[in-house]
Each structure stands twice: as structure tokens, then as C-alpha cells.
Protein backbone atom coordinates (compact mmCIF):
# COMPACT_ATOMS: atom_id res chain seq x y z
CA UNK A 1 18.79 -13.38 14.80
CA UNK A 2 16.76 -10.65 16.65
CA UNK A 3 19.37 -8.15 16.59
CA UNK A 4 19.85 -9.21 12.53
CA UNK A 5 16.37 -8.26 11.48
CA UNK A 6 15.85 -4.79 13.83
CA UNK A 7 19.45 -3.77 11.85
CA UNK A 8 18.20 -4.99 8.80
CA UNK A 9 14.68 -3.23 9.07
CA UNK A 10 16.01 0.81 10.69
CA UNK A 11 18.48 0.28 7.33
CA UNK A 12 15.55 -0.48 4.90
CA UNK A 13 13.45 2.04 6.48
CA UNK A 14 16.22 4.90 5.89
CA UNK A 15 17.02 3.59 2.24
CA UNK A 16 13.27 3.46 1.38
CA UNK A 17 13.05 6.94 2.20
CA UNK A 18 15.52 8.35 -0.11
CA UNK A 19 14.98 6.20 -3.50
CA UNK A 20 11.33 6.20 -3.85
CA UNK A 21 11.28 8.59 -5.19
CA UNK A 22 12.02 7.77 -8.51
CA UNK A 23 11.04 9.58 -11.67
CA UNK A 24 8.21 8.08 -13.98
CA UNK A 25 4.99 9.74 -15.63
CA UNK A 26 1.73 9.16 -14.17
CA UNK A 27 -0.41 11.85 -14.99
CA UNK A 28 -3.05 11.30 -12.61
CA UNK A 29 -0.91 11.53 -9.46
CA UNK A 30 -1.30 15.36 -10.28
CA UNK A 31 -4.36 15.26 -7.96
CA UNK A 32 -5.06 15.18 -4.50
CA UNK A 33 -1.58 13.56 -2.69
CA UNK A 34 -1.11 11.46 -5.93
CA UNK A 35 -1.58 7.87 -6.51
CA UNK A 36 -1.90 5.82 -3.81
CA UNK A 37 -0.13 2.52 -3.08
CA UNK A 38 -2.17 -0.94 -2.31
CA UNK A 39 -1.86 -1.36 1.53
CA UNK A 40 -1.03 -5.11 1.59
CA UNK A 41 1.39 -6.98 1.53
CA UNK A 42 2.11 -9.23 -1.20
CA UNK A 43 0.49 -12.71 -0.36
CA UNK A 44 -2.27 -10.98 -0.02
CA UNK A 45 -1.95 -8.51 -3.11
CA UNK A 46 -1.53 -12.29 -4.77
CA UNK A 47 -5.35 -13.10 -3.63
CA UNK A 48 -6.89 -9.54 -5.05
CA UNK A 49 -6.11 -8.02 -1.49
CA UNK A 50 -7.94 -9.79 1.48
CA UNK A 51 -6.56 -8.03 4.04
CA UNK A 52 -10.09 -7.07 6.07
CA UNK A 53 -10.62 -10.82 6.91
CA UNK A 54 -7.52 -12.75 6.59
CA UNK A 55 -5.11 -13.64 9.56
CA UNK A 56 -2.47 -16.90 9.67
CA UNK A 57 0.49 -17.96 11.61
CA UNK A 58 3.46 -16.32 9.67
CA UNK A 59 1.78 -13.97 7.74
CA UNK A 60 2.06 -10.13 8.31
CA UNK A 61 -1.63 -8.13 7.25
CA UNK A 62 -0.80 -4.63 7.95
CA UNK A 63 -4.21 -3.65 6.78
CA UNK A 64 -6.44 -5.18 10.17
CA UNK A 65 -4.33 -4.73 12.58
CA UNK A 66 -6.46 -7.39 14.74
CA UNK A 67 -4.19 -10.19 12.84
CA UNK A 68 -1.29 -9.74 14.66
CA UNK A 69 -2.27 -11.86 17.51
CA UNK A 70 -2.43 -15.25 15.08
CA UNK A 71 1.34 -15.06 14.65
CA UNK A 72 2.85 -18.12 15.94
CA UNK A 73 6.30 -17.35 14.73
CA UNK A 74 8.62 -14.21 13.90
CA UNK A 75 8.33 -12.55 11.02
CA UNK A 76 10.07 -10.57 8.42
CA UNK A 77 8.40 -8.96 5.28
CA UNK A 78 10.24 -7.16 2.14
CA UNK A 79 9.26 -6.19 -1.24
CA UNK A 80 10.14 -5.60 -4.46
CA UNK A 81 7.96 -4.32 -7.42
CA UNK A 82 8.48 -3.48 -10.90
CA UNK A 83 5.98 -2.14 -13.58
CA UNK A 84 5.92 -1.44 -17.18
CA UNK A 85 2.45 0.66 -18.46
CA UNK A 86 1.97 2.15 -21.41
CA UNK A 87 -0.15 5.68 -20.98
CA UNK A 88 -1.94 7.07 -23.89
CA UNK A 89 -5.05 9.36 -24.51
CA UNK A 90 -6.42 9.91 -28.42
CA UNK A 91 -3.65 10.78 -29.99
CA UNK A 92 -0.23 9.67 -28.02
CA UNK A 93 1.51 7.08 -26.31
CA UNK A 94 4.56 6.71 -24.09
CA UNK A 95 5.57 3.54 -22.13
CA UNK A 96 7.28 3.74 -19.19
CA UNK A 97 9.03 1.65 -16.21
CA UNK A 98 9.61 1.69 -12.85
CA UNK A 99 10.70 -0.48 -9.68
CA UNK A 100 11.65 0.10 -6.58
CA UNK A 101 11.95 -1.28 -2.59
CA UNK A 102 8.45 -0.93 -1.31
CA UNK A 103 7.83 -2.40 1.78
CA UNK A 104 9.58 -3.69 5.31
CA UNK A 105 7.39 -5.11 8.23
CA UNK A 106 8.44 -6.94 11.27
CA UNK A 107 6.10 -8.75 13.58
CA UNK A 108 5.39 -11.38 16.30
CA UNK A 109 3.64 -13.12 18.93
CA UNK A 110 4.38 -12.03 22.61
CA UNK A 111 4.72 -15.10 23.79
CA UNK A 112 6.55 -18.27 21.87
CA UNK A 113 4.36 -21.31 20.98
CA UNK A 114 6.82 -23.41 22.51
CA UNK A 115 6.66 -22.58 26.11
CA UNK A 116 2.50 -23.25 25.82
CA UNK A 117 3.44 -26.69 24.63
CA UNK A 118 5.33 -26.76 27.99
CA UNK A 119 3.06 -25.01 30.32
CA UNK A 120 0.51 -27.00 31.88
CA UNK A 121 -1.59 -24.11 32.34
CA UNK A 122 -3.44 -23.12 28.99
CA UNK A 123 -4.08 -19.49 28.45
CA UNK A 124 -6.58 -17.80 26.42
CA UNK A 125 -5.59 -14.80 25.30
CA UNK A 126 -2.52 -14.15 22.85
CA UNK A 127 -1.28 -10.95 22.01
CA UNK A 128 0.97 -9.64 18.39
CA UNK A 129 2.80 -6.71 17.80
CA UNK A 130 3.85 -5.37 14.60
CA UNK A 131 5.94 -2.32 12.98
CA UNK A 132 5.85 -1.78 9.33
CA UNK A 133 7.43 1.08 7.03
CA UNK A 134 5.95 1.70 3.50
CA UNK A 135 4.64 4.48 1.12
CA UNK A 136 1.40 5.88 1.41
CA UNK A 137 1.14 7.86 -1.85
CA UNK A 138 3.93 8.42 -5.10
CA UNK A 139 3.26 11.50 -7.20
CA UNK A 140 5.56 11.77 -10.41
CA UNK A 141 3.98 13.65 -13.57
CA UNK A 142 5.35 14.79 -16.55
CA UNK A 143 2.35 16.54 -19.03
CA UNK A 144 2.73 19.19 -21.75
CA UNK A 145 -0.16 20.66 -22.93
CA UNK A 146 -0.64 23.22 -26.20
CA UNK A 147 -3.31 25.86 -26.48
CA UNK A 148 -2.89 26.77 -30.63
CA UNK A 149 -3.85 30.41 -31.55
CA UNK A 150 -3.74 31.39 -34.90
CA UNK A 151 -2.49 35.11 -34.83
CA UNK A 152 -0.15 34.42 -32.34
CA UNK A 153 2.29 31.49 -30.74
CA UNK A 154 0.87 28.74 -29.28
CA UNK A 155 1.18 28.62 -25.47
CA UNK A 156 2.80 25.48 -24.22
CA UNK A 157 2.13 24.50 -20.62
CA UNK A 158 4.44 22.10 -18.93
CA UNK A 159 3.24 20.41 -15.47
CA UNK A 160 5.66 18.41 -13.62
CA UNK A 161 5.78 16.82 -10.47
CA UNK A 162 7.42 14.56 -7.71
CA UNK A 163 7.10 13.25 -4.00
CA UNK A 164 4.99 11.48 -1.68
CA UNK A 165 4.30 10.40 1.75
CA UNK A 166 5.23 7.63 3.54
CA UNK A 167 3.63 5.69 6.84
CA UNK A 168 5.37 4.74 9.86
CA UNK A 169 3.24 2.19 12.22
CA UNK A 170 3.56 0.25 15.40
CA UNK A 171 0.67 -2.22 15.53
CA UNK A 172 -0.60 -4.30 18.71
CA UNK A 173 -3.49 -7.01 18.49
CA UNK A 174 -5.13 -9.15 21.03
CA UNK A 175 -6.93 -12.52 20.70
CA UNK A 176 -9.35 -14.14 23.24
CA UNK A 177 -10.71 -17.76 22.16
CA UNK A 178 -12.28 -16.32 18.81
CA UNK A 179 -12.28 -12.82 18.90
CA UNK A 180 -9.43 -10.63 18.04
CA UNK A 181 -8.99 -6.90 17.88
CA UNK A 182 -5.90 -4.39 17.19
CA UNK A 183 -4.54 -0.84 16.44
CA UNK A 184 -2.10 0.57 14.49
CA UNK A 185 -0.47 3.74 15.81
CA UNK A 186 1.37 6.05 13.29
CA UNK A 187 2.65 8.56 11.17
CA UNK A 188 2.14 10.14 7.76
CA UNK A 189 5.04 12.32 6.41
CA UNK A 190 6.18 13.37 2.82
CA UNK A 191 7.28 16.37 0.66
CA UNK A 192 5.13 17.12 -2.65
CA UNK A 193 6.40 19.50 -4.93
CA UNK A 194 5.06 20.69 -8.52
CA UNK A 195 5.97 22.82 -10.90
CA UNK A 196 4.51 24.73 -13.85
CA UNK A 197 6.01 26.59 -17.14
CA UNK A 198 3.94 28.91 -19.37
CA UNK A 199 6.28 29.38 -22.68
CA UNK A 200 4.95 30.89 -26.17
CA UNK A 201 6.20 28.83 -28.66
CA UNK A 202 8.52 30.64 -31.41
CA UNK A 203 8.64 33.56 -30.05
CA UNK A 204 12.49 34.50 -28.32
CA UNK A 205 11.03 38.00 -27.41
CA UNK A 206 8.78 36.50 -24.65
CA UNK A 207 9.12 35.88 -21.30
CA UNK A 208 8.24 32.70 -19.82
CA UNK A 209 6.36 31.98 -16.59
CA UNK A 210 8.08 29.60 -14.25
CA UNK A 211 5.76 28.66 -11.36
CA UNK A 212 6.85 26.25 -8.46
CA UNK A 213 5.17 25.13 -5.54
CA UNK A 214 6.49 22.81 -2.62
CA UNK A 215 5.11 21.76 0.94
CA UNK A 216 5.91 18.93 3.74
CA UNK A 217 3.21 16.81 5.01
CA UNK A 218 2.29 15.34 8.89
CA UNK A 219 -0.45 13.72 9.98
CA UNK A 220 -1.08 11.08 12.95
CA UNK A 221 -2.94 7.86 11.68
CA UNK A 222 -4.51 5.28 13.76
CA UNK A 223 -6.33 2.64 12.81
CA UNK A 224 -8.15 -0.24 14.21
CA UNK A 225 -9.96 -3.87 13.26
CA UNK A 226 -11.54 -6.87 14.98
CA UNK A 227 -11.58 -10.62 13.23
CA UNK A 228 -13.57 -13.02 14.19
CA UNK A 229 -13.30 -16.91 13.96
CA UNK A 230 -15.75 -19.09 13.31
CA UNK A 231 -14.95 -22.77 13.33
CA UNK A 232 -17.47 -24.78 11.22
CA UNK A 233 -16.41 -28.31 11.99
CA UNK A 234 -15.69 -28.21 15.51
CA UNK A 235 -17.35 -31.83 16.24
CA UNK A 236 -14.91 -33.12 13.66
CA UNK A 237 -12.20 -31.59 14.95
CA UNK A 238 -12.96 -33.23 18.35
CA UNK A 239 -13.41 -36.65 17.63
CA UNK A 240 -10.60 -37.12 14.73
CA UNK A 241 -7.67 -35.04 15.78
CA UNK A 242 -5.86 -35.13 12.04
CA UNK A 243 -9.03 -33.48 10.88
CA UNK A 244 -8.29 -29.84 8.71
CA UNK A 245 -10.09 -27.33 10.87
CA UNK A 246 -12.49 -25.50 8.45
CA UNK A 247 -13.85 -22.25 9.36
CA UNK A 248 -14.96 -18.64 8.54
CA UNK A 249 -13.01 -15.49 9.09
CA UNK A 250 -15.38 -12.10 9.44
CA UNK A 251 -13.41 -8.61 9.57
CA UNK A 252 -14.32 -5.39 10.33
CA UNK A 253 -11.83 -2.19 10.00
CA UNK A 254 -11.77 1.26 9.97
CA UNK A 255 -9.25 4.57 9.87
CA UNK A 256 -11.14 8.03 11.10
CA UNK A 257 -10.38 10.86 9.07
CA UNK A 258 -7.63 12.56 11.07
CA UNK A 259 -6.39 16.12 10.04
CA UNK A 260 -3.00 16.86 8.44
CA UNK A 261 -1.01 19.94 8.21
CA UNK A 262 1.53 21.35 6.00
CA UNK A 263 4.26 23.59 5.53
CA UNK A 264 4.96 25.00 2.08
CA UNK A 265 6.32 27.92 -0.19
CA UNK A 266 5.64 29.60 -3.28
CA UNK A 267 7.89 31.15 -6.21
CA UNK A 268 6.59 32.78 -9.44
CA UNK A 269 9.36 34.18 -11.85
CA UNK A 270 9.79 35.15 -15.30
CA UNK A 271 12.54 34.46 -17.69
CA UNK A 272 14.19 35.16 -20.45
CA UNK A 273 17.71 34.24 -21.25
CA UNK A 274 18.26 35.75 -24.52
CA UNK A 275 17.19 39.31 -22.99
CA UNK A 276 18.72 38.74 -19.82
CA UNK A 277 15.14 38.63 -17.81
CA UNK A 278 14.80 36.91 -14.88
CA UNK A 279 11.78 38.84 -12.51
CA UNK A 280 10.53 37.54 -9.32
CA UNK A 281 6.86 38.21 -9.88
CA UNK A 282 5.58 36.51 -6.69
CA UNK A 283 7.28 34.70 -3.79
CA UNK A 284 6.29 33.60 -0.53
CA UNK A 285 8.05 31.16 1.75
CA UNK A 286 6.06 30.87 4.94
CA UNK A 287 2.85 29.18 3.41
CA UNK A 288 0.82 27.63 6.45
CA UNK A 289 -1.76 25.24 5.82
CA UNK A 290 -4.19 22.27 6.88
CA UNK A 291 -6.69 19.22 5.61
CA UNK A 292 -8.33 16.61 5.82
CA UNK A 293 -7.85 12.93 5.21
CA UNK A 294 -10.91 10.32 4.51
CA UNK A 295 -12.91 8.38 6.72
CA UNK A 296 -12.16 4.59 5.79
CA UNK A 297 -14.42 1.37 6.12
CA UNK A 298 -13.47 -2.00 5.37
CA UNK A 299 -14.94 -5.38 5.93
CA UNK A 300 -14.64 -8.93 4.21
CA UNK A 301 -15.27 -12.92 4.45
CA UNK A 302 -12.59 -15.56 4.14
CA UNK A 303 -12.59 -19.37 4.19
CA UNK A 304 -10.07 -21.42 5.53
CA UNK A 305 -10.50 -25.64 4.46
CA UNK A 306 -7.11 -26.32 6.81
CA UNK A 307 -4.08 -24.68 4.91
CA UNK A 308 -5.27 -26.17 1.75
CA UNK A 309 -7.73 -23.67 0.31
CA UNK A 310 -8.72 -20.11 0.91
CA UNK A 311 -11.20 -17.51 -0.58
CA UNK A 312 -12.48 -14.50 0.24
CA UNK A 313 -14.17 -11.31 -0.70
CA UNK A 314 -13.25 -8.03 0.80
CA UNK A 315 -14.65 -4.58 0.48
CA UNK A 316 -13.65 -0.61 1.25
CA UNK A 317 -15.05 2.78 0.96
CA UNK A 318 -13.47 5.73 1.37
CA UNK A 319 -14.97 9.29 2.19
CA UNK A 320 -13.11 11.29 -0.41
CA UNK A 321 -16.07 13.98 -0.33
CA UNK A 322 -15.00 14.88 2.76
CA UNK A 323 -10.93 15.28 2.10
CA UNK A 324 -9.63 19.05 2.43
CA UNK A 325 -6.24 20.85 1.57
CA UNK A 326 -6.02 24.66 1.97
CA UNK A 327 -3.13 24.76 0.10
CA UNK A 328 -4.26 23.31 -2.64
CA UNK A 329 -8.18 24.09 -2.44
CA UNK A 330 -9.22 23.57 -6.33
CA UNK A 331 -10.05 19.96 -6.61
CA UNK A 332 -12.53 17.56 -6.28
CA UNK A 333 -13.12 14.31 -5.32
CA UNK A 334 -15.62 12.22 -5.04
CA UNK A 335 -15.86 8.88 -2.02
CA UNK A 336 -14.87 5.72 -3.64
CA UNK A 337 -15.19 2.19 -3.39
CA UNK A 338 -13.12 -0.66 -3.77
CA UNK A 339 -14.20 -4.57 -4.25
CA UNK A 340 -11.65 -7.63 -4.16
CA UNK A 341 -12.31 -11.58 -4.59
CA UNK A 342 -9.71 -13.86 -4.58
CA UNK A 343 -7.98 -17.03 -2.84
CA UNK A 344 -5.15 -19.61 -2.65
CA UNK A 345 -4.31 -22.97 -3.35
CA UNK A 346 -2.26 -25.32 -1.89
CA UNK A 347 -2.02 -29.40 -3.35
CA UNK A 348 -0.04 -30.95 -0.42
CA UNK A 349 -1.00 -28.85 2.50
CA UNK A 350 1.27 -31.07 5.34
CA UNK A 351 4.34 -30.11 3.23
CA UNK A 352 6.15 -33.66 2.53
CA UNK A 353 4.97 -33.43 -1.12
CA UNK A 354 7.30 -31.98 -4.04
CA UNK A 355 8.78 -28.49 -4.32
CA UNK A 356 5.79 -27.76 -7.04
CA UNK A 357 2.98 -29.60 -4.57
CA UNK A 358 4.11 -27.67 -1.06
CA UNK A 359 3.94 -23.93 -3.42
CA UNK A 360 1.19 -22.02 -2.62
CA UNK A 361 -0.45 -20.56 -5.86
CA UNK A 362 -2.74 -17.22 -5.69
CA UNK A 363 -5.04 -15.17 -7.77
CA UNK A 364 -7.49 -12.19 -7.45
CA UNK A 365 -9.34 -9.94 -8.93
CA UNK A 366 -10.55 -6.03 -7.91
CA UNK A 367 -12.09 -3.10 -8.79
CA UNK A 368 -11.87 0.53 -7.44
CA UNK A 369 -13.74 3.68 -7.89
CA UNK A 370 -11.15 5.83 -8.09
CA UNK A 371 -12.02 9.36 -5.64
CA UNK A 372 -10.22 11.92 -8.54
CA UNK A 373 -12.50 13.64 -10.85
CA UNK A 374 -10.50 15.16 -13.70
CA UNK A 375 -12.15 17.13 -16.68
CA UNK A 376 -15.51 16.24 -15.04
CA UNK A 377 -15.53 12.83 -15.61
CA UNK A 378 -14.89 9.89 -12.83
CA UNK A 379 -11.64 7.32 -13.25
CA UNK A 380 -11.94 3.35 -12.42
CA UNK A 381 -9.11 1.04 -11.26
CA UNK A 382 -9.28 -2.37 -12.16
CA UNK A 383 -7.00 -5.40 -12.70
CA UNK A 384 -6.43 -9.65 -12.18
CA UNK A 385 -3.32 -10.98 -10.21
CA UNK A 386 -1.92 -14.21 -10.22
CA UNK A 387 0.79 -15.52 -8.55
CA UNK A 388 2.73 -17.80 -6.31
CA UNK A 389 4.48 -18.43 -2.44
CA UNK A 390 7.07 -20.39 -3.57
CA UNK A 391 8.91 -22.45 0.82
CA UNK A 392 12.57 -22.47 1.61
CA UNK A 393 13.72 -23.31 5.02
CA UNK A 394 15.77 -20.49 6.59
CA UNK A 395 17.49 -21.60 10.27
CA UNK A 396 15.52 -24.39 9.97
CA UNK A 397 12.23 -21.90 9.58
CA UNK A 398 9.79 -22.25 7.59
CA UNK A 399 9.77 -18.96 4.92
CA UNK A 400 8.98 -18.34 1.76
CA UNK A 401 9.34 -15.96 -2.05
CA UNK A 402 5.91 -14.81 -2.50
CA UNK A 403 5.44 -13.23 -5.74
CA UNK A 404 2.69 -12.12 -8.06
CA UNK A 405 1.62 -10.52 -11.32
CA UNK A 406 -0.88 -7.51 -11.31
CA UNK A 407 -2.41 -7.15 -15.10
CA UNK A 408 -5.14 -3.99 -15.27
CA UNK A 409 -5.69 -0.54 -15.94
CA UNK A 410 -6.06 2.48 -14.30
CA UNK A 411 -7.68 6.09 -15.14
CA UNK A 412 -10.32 6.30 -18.00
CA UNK A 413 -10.63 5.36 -21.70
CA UNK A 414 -11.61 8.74 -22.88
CA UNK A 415 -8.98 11.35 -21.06
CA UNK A 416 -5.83 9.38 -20.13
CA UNK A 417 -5.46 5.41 -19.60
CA UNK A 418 -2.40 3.20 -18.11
CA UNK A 419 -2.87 0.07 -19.23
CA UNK A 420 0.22 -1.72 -16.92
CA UNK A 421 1.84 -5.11 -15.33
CA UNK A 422 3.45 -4.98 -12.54
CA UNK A 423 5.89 -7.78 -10.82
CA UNK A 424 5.58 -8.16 -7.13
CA UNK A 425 8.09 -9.83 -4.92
CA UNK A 426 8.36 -10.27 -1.64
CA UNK A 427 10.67 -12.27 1.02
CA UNK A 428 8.75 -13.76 4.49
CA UNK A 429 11.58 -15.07 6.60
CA UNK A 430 9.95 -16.63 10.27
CA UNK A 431 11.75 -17.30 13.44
CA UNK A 432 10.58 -19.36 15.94
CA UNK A 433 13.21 -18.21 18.65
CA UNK A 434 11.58 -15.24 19.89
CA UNK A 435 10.88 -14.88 23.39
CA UNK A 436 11.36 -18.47 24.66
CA UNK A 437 11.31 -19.16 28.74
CA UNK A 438 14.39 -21.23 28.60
CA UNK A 439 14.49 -23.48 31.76
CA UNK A 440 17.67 -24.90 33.21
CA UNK A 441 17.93 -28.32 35.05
């Protein structure tokens, strides 16, 4: 089974690489390193995204890294999405889809569950270690815009654009009695590239501008979070031992703004094929350059009443002021915020109820200050998710299809709005044959 999953996840890893990047139009990934993905995974995108505070026994939160170490079993992570939005401004419209493989993670606990049942000796510290592989940040843009002069031709402008980045990550968490802490240790990589064309409309005398731009991306990312447990009915739990335990989870996390640098070129040509023009105006191939990504703060509550019930609120700011590219030094951005309630229910949380009873059923809400300012005006993010984690047993494992429904908007009423829904799926398989002491008579 071990060897199954580590094939399965280097092949995902690869095949994510080369098919996300999939033409669409979103305007607004123009800016900055272009639109950024939602770090968790999708139970938790289900719940509005809880990530800062929440941590269970087969459940993989990428986003604290201090979670790792409540794993009890194995676990495998992989997701689908697909979204239809319709973007439109004043005067036009154009809907558009998209869908892709988004996500792998693999994680566990160090030591199996079973051999403490069997060890007389009770420790108190557990340890989790995770690797995940997942975009960071799509950019795909498509956007035509006309400047009409009346003596002569219009000028059309054409902006297009594709890429991203994509983060690499080897997490480790440890957990003594309540208190649990982790790191992720990674890598940010991805190739942007954007391209402009200046054309007079009507006019086959002229010669058109044809401006591209391309550059490859590294940075190292680390980041780090603590969780810690609070049990509220500990009493309780002492005296009847089928009692739910019933407690509070508080988490703290942060990423330090680490530095990136690139690698890019530049080409600037004109055309024209009915005079046979085609003039290299400017080219340079050796463009070396550097930046800076945000500081990032997160924190949030969640309650746990046994498996049954869980809610939480969860918060994140961003320094955006602070981010810096030298190769592309003209924007702006502002630090942003981002603010998330949302929870789960379960009706028959000991899992000898129905099919419909033992499903898990999710829903969320968030808003986000988005960091781009375009045309001097600020964009918002917002949206409501419902959804489901529907068990099968896999190898006599408990798993399950986790999927959700994201409903919202992004960018701003009065320049350019998506208005979108989005299908999340995901597949958690568990294993609880990892690492077991096997003794011999």
C-alpha cells in the first residue's frame, strides 16, 4: 500500500505540473503573480476554510502545519475542481469554464496507534509528517481594449497572458499533551509570461507592435504554526468513559516574507505582413531580477462537541504593501485581509447509522480584501460553500469523497466582476498499516 500511494503521488505531482495550465480569462490575474489559489484542502474549503485552528485524525491541513501530529492513520489527499463564472464590466459579458487536478498531499503519524494500544509504556509526545504538491498562483488573461480617435484608426490593445507557480512542501509537526507545533519546508517555482499587441484598426499600411515578456520564478517558503487543545469537559470525560470529549482548538500561524528571484527576457518587434515588415525594435534575453513576497498572519477558534459538530472562525492578513518585483516594478498593492466562519455536521457520529446519517455535511462563508488595486480602486472576494464528506471503506479503512460548492464573486462591481461556482472534489483514502512494530511469538 505504501509503495502504491508514493507512485501514485511523484505521478500526480509531474502531471499537475504540465496541465494546469490551462487557458481561461481572468482578467485580474494580470497583476502581481496572478490569482491566487485557496490553500486548503477541501474539507476544509467545505467549512469557509478553517485551516488556522482545525486538526483531526485523518485529515490533512496543509495550512498549520502544527496538525500533522493528530494523524492517527495514513493519509492520501486529491482534488478535483471545476468552475463556470461569467465576467462582465458595463457593457460585456463572456462566460467561461475551467477544471483541472489541483491538489496531492500525503501524510502520517510516526508512530502507528496500534503499537500504543500494545505498549505498556504511554508516551507523550507524537510526531506527523506531511508532503503536499499544489499551485500557488494561475494567471490566464485574455483583454482587448480600444482607444477611438476620430481622425485616425482606433488603436486596439490586446493583453494576454498565462502561467503560474506552484509549491512543493515537506511538513513535520510535534504534539506534547496539548500543545502542538510544526513547519513546512518548501519551494515556490513557476514561469509567467505575457504578451501585448498595439494594432491600428483599418489601416493595412501600419505596423503593429508585438511586445512579449517571460520570466521563471524561485523562492524558498517556510512556514510554521502551533495549535493548542483545550479540553472543556475533562471531569466528564473521567468519570463516564463513552462521554464525547468537547473542547476548544486555538491556532496561531505565520509565513515571513522570504525573497524570490527571477530569470526573464524581453522581445519588442514590429510587423507587417502585407509589406513584408517584421523589425526587432528591442530584445533582451538575460533579464535578472528579484522581490519580495508578503509577510502572512493567521489565527482562528474551532469547537469540537466529539465528532458530531464543529465551528470555527478563522482569520489572515497579508502584507501586500510590502511585496516587490523589479521586473515588473509598476504596480500596487495594498495588505489584505481575509475572514472565514464555518463548521460541520455530523447526525450519527459512532458511524452504525445510515449512509445519509454517517455523511458529514459542511458549509462556510468568507470574505477577502483582495491586495490588487486596479484603476485606483480596491477589489473584494467573497462567497458561501456548502457541501458534503460523503465514508467508503477502502482496505477496510475508513475514507471518504469530500466535496463542496463555492458560490461568490470576485473583483469589483464597477471595473470587472466574476460572478462564479465552482465544484470541489476531493478523495481522502487512510491506512492504518503504516509503521507497525510487528512482534513474533
Amino acid at each position: 500500500m505504501i509503495q502504491k500511494l508514493w507512485i501514485v503521488f511523484v505521478f500526480c505531482a509531474v502531471w499537475m505540473q504540465s496541465v494546469t495550465g490551462q487557458v481561461y480569462n481572468s482578467p485580474y490575474s494580470r497583476y502581481g503573480i496572478g490569482d491566487f489559489t485557496d490553500p486548503n484542502f477541501v474539507l476544509l474549503r467545505g467549512m469557509g476554510g478553517l485551516g488556522s485552528s482545525y486538526a483531526d485524525n485523518t485529515t490533512i491541513n496543509p495550512v498549520n502545519p502544527a496538525s500533522y501530529s493528530s494523524l492517527t492513520l495514513a493519509s492520501y489527499d486529491v482534488s478535483l475542481y471545476a468552475e463556470y463564472a461569467r465576467v462582465s464590466d458595463a457593457s460585456v459579458s463572456e462566460d467561461r469554464w475551467q477544471g483541472n487536478l489541483e491538489y496531492l498531499g500525503l501524510a502520517f503519524p510516526l508512530r502507528n496507534y496500534k503499537n500504543e494500544l500494545l505498549d505498556p509504556k504511554k508516551r507523550k509526545v507524537k510526531f506527523g509528517m506531511a508532503f503536499f504538491a499544489k499551485p500557488y498562483s494561475r494567471i490566464s488573461y485574455n483583454v482587448t481594449t480600444t482607444e477611438v480617435r476620430e481622425e485616425t484608426s482606433n488603436i486596439l490593445r490586446n493583453f494576454t497572458g498565462e502561467g503560474g507557480t506552484y509549491q512543493l512542501a515537506w511538513g513535520n509537526s510535534v504534539k506534547y499533551k496539548s500543545f502542538s507545533a510544526g513547519l513546512n519546508l518548501g519551494i515556490l517555482y513557476g514561469l509567467i509570461e505575457d504578451k501585448q499587441q498595439v494594432v491600428l484598426e483599418n489601416d493595412p499600411a501600419s505596423v503593429s507592435d508585438f511586445i512579449t515578456s517571460n520570466y521563471s520564478m524561485r523562492s524558498f517558503l517556510y512556514d510554521f504554526g502551533v495549535i493548542y487543545e483545550l479540553v472543556l469537559n475533562k471531569k466528564e470525560l473521567e468519570e463516564v468513559k463513552s462521554a464525547k470529549k468537547k473542547k476548544l482548538n486555538f491556532g496561531l500561524r505565520g509565513t515571513p516574507g522570504t525573497g524570490f528571484i527571477t530569470q526573464g527576457e524581453y522581445s519588442h518587434f514590429g510587423n507587417n505582413l502585407n509589406l513584408g515588415i517584421n523589425d526587432t525594435i528591442e530584445l533582451n534575453q538575460a533579464i535578472a531580477g528579484t522581490g519580495q513576497l508578503p509577510l502572512t498572519i493567521g489565527g482562528g477558534i474551532t469547537y469540537y462537541n466529539g465528532n458530531r459538530i464543529v465551528i470555527g472562525i478563522d482569520a489572515e492578513y497579508k502584507q501586500w504593501s510590502s511585496y516587490e518585483n523589479t521586473i515588473r516594478p509598476s504596480q500596487t498593492f495594498i495588505d489584505s485581509y481575509r475572514l472565514a466562519i464555518g463548521g460541520k455536521y455530523r447526525p450519527d457520529d459512532r458511524g452504525f447509522g445510515t449512509f445519509l446519517e454517517r455523511t458529514t455535511y459542511t458549509g462556510g462563508l468568507y470574505y477577502e480584501q483582495d491586495p490588487r488595486i486596479v484603476a485606483g480602486e480596491s477589489l473584494t472576494n467573497y462567497g458561501i460553500r456548502i457541501g458534503a464528506s460523503m465514508p467508503f471503506f477502502y482496505q477496510q479503512n475508513y475514507s471518504s469523497v469530500n466535496f463542496n460548492f463555492d458560490i461568490g464573486q470576485r473583483g469589483n462591481a464597477t471595473l470587472i466582476r466574476e460572478n462564479f461556482i465552482r465544484l470541489n472534489v476531493g478523495l481522502n483514502f487512510n491506512d492504518d498499516s503504516w509503521f507497525i512494530q510487528r512482534k513474533y511469538n
